[in-house]
N, C-alpha and C. Protein backbone atom coordinates (compact mmCIF):
# COMPACT_ATOMS: atom_id res chain seq x y z
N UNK A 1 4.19 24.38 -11.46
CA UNK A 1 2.84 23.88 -11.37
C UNK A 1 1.89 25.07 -11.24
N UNK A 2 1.19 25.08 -11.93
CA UNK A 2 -0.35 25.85 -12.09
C UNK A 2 -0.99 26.14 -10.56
N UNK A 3 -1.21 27.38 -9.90
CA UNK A 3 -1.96 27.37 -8.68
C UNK A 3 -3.15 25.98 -8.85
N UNK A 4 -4.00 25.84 -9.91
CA UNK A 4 -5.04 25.26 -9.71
C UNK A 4 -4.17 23.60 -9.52
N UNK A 5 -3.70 23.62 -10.58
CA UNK A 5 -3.14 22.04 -10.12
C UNK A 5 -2.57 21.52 -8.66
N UNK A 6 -1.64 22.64 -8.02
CA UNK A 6 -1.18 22.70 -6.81
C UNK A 6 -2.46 22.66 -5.86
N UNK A 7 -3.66 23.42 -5.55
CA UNK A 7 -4.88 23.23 -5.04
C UNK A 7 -5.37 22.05 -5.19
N UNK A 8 -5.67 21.07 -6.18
CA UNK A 8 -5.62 19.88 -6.45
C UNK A 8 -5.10 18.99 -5.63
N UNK A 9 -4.04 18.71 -5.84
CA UNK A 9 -2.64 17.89 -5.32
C UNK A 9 -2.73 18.52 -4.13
N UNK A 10 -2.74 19.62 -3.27
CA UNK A 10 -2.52 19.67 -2.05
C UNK A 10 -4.26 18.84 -1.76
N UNK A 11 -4.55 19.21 -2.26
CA UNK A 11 -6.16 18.40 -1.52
C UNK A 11 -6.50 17.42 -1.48
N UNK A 12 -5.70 16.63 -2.95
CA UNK A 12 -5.79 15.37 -2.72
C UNK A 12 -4.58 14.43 -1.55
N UNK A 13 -3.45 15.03 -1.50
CA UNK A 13 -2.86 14.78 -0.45
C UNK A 13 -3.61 14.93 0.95
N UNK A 14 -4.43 15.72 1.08
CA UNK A 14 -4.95 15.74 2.51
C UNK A 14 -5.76 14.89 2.90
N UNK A 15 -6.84 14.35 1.83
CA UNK A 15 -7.41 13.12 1.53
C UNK A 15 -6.64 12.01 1.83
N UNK A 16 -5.92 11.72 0.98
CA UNK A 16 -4.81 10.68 1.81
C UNK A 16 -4.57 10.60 2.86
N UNK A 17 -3.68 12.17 3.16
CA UNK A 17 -3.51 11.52 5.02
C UNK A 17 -4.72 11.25 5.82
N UNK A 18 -5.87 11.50 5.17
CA UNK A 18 -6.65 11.22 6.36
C UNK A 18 -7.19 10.03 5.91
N UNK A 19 -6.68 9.02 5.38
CA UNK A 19 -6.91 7.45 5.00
C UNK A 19 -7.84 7.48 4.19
N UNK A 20 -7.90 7.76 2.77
CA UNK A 20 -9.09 8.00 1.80
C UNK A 20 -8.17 7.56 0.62
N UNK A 21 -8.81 6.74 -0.35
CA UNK A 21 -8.06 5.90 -1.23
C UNK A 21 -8.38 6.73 -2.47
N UNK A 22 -7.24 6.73 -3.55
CA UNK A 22 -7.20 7.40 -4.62
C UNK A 22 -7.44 6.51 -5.97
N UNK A 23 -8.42 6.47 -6.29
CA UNK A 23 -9.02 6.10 -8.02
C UNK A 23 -8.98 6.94 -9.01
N UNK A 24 -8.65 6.71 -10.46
CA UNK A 24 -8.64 7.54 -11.14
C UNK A 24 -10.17 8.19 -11.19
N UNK A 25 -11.04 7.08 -11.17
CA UNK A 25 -12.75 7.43 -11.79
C UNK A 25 -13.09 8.43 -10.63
N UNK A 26 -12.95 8.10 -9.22
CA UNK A 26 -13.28 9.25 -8.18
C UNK A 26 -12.48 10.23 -8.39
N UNK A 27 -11.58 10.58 -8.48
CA UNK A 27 -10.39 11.93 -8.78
C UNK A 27 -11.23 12.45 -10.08
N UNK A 28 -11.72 11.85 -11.17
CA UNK A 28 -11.92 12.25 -12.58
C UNK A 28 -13.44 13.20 -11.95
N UNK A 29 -13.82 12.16 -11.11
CA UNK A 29 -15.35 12.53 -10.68
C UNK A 29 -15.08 14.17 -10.11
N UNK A 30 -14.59 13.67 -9.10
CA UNK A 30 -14.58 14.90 -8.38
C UNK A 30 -14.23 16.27 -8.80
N UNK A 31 -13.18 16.29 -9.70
CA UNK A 31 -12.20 17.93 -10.35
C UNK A 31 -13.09 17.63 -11.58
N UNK A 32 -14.21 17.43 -11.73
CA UNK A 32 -14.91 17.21 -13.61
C UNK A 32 -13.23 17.49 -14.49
N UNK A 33 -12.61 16.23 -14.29
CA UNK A 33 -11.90 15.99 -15.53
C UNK A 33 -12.17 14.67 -16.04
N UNK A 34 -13.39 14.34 -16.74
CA UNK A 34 -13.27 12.72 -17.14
C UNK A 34 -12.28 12.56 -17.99
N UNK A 35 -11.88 11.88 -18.16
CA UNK A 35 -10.52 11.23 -19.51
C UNK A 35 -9.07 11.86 -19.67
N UNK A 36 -8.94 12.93 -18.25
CA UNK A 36 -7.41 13.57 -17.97
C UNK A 36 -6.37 12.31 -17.51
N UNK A 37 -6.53 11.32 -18.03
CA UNK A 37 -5.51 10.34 -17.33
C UNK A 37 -3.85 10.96 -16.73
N UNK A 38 -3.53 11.60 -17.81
CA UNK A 38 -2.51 11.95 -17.74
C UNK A 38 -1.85 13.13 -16.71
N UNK A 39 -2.83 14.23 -16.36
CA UNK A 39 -3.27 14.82 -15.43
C UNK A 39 -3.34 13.89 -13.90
N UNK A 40 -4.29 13.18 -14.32
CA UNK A 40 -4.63 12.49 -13.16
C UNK A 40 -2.78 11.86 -12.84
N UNK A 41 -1.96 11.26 -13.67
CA UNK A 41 -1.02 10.85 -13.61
C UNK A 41 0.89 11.56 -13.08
N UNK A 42 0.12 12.96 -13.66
CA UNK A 42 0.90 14.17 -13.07
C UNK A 42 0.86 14.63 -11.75
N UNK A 43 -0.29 14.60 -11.24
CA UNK A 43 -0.88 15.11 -9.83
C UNK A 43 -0.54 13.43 -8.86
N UNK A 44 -0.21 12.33 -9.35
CA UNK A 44 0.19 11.27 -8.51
C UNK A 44 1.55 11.47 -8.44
N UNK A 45 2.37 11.88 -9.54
CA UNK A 45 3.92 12.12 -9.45
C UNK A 45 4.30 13.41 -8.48
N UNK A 46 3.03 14.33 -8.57
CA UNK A 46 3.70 15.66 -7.74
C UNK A 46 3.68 15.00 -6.20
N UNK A 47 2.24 14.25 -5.87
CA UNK A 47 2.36 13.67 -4.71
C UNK A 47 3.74 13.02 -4.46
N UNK A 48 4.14 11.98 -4.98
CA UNK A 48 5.40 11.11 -4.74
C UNK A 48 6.45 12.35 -4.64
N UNK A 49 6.44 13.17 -5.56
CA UNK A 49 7.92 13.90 -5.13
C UNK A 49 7.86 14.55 -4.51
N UNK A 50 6.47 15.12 -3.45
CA UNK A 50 6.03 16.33 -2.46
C UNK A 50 6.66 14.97 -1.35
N UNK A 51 5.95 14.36 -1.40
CA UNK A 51 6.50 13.08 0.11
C UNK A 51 7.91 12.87 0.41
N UNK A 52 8.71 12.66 -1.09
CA UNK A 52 10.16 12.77 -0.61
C UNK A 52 10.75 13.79 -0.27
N UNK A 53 10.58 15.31 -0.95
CA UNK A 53 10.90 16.61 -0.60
C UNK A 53 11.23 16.65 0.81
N UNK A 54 9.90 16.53 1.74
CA UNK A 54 9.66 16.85 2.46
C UNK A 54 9.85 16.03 3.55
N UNK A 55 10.42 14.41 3.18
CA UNK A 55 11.01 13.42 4.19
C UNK A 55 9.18 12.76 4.52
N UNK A 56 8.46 12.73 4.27
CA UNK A 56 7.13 12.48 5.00
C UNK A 56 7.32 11.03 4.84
N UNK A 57 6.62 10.48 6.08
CA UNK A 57 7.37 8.84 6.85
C UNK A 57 6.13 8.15 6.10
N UNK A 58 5.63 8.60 4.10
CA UNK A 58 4.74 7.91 4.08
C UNK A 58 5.49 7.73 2.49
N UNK A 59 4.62 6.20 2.26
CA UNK A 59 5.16 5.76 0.26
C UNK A 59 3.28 5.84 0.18
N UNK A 60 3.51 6.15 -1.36
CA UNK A 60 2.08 6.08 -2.37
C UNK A 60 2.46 4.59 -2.36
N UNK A 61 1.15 3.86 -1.73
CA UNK A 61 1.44 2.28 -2.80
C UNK A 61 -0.21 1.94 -3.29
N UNK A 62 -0.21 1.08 -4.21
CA UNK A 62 -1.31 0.70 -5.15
C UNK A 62 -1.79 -0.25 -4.27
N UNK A 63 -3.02 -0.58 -4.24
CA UNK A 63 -3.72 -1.88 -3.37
C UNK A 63 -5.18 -1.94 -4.76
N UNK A 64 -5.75 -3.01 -4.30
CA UNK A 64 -6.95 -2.82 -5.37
C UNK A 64 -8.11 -2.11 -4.86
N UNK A 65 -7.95 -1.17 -4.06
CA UNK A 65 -8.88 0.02 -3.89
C UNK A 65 -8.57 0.88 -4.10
N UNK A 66 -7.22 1.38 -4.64
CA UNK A 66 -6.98 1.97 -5.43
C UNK A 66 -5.45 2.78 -4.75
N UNK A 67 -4.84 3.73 -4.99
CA UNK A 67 -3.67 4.41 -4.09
C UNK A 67 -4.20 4.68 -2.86
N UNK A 68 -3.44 4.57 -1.67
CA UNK A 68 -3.30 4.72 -0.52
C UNK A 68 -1.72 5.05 0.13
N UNK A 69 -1.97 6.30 1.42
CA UNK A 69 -0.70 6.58 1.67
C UNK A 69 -0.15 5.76 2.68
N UNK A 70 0.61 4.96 2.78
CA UNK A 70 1.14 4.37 3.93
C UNK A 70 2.48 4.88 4.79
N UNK A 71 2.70 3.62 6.10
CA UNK A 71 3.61 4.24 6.58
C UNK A 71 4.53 3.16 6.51
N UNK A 72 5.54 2.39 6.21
CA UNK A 72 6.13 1.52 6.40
C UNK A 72 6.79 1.62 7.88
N UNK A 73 6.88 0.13 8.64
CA UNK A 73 7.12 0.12 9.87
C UNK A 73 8.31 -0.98 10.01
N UNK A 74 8.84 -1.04 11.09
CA UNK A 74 10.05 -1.95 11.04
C UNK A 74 9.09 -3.00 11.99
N UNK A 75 10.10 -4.18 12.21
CA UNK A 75 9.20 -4.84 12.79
C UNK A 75 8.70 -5.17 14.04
N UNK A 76 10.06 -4.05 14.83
CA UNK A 76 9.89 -3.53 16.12
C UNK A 76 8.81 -2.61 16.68
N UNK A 77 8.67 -1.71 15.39
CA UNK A 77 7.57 -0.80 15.32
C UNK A 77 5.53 -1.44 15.36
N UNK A 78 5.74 -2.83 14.65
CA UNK A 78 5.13 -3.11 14.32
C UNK A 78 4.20 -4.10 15.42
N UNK A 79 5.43 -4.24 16.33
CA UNK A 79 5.15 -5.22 17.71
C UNK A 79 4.75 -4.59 18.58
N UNK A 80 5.30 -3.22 18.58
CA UNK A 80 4.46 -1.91 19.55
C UNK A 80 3.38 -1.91 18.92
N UNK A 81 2.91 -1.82 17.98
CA UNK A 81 1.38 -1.37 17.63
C UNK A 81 0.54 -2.74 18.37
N UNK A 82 1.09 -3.85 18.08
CA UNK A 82 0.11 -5.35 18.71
C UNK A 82 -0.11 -4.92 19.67
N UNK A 83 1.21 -5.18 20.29
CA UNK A 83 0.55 -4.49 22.30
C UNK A 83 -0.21 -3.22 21.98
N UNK A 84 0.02 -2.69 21.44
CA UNK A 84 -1.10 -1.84 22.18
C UNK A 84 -2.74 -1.84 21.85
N UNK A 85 -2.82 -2.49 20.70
CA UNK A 85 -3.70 -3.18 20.32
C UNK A 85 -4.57 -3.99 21.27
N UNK A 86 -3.50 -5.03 21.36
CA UNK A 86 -3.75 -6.04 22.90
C UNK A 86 -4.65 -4.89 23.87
N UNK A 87 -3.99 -4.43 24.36
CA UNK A 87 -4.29 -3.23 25.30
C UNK A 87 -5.51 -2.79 25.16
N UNK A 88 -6.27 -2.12 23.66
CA UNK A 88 -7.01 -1.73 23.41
C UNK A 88 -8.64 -2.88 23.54
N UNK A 89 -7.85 -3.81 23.01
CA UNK A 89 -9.04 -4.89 22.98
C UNK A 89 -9.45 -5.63 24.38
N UNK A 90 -8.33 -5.52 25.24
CA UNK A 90 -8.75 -6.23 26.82
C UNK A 90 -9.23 -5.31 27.25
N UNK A 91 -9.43 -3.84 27.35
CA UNK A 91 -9.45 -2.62 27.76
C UNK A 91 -11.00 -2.49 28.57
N UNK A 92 -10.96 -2.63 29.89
CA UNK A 92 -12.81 -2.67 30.12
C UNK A 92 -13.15 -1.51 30.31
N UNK A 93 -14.32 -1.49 30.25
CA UNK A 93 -15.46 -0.56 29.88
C UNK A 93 -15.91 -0.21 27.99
N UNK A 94 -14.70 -0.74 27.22
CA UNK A 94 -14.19 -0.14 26.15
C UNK A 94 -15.77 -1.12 25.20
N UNK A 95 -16.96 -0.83 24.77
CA UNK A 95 -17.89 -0.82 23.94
C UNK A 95 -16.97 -1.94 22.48
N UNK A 96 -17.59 -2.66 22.32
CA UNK A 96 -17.27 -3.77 21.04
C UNK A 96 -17.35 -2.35 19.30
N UNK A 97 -17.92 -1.78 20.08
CA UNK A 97 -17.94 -0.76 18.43
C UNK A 97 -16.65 0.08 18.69
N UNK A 98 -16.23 0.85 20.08
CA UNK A 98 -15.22 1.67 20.38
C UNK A 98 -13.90 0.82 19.85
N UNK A 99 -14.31 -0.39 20.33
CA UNK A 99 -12.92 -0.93 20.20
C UNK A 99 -12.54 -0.61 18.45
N UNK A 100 -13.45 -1.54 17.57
CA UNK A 100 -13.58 -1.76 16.61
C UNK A 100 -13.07 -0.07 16.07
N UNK A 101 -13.66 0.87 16.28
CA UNK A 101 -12.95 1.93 15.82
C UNK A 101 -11.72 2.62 16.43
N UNK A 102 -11.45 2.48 17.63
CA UNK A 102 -10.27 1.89 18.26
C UNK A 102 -9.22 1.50 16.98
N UNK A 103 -8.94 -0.07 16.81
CA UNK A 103 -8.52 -0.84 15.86
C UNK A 103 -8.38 -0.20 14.56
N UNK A 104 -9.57 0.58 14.74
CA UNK A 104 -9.11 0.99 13.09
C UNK A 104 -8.21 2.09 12.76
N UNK A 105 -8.61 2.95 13.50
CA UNK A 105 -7.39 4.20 13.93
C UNK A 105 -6.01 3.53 14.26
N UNK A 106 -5.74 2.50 14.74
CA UNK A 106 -4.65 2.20 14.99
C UNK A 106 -3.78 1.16 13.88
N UNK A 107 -4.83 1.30 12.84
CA UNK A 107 -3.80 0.50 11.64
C UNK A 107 -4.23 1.78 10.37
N UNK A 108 -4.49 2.00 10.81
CA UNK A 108 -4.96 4.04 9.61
C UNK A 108 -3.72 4.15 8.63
N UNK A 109 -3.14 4.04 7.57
CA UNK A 109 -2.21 4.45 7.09
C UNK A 109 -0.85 3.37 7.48
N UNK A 110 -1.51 1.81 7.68
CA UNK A 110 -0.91 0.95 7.70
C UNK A 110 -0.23 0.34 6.27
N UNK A 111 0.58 -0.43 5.80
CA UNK A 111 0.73 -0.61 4.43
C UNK A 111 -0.42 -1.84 4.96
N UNK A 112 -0.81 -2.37 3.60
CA UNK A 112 -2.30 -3.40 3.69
C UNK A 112 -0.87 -4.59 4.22
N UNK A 113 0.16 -5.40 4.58
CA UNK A 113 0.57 -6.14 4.64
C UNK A 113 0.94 -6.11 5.87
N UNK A 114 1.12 -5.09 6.56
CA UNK A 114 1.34 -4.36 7.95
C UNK A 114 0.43 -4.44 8.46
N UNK A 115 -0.83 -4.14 7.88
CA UNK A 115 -2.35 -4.38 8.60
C UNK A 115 -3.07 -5.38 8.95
N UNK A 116 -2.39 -6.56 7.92
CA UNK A 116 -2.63 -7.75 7.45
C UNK A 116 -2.28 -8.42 8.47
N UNK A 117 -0.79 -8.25 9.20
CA UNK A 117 -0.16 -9.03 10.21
C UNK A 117 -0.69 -8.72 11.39
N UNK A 118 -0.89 -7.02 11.58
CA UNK A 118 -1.74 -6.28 12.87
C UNK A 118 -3.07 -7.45 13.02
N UNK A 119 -3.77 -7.22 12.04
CA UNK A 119 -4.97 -7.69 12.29
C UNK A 119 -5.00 -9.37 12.72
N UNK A 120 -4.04 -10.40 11.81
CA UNK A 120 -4.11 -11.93 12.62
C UNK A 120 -3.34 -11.93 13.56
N UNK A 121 -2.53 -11.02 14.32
CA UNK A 121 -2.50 -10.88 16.15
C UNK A 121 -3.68 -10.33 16.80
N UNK A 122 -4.45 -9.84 16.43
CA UNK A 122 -4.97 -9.21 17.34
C UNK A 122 -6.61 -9.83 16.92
N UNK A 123 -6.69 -10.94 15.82
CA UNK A 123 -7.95 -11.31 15.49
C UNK A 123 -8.92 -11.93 16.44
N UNK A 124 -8.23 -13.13 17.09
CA UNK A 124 -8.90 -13.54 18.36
C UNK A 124 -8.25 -13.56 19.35
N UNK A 125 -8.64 -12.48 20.75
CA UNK A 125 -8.15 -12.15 21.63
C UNK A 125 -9.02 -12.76 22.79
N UNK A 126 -8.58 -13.40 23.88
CA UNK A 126 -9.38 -13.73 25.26
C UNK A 126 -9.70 -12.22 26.04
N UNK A 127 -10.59 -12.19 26.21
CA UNK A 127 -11.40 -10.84 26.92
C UNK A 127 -12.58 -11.04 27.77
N UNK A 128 -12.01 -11.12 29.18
CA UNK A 128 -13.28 -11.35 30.01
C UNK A 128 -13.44 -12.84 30.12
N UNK A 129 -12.84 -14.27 29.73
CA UNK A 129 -13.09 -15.57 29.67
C UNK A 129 -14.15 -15.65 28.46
N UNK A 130 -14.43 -14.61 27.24
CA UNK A 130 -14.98 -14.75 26.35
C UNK A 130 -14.15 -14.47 25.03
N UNK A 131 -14.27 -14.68 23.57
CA UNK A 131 -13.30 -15.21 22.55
C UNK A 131 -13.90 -13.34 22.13
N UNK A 132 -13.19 -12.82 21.24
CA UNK A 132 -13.68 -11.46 20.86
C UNK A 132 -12.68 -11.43 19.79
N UNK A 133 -13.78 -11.20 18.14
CA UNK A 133 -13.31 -11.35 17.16
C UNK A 133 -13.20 -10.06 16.67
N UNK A 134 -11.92 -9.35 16.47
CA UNK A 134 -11.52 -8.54 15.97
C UNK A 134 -11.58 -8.31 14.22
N UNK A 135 -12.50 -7.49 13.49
CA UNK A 135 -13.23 -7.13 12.16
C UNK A 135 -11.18 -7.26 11.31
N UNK A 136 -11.50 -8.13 10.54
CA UNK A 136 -10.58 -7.21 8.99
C UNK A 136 -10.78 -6.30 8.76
N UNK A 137 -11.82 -5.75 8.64
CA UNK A 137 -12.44 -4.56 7.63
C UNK A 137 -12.13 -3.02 8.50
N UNK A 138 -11.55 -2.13 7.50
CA UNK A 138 -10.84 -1.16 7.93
C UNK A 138 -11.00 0.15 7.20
């Protein structure tokens, strides 16, 4: 691989981990390559085989916002995140926006089906003898 392509791909990997979704039209935007599909298609394969190389506890999967890196969780794993969730949302002093970004950090690099389940446990929670609706939106 080409230093420049490797600069690429490492950057767009970093993007990822930090929960930022991959489109061809934004990728095209950004490196001014309009119409490199194939490029664009090379630099998604180096990702996938940089993740296995390297064991990283994440899969490329497609959602309709476009690639995102996830983490797949077992479902033990997945029951620790509720509680602590729980935790986060009864949590006093904790601001309805803190929480909310709270919540979101804590499903960051969720697969969307993992997030999906996170989020209808933890959608309406009793807090204070009042109902507190926990956002989808992530």
């Amino acid at each position: 691989m080409k230093m420049e392509s490797t600069r690429r791909v490492l950057d767009v990997l970093a993007r990822l981990l930090a929960g930022e979704r991959l489109t061809f039209a934004a990728w095209s935007q950004r490196y001014e390559m309009p119409g490199a599909r194939r490029t664009f298609q090379r630099d998604v394969a180096a990702i996938r085989q940089a993740l296995a190389d390297q064991a990283l506890p994440y899969q490329l999967q497609a959602t309709t916002a476009g690639l995102c890196l996830v983490r797949p969780l077992s479902a033990a794993a997945l029951a620790d995140l509720a509680a602590l969730g729980q935790l986060i949302v009864t949590a006093p002093g904790v601001t309805p926006l803190g929480r909310q970004r709270l919540l979101r950090e804590l499903a960051l690099g969720l697969s969307p089906q993992d997030a999906a389940v996170l989020t209808r446990q933890l959608l309406t929670v009793k807090y204070g003898g009042h109902r507190t609706q926990v956002s989808e939106e992530g």
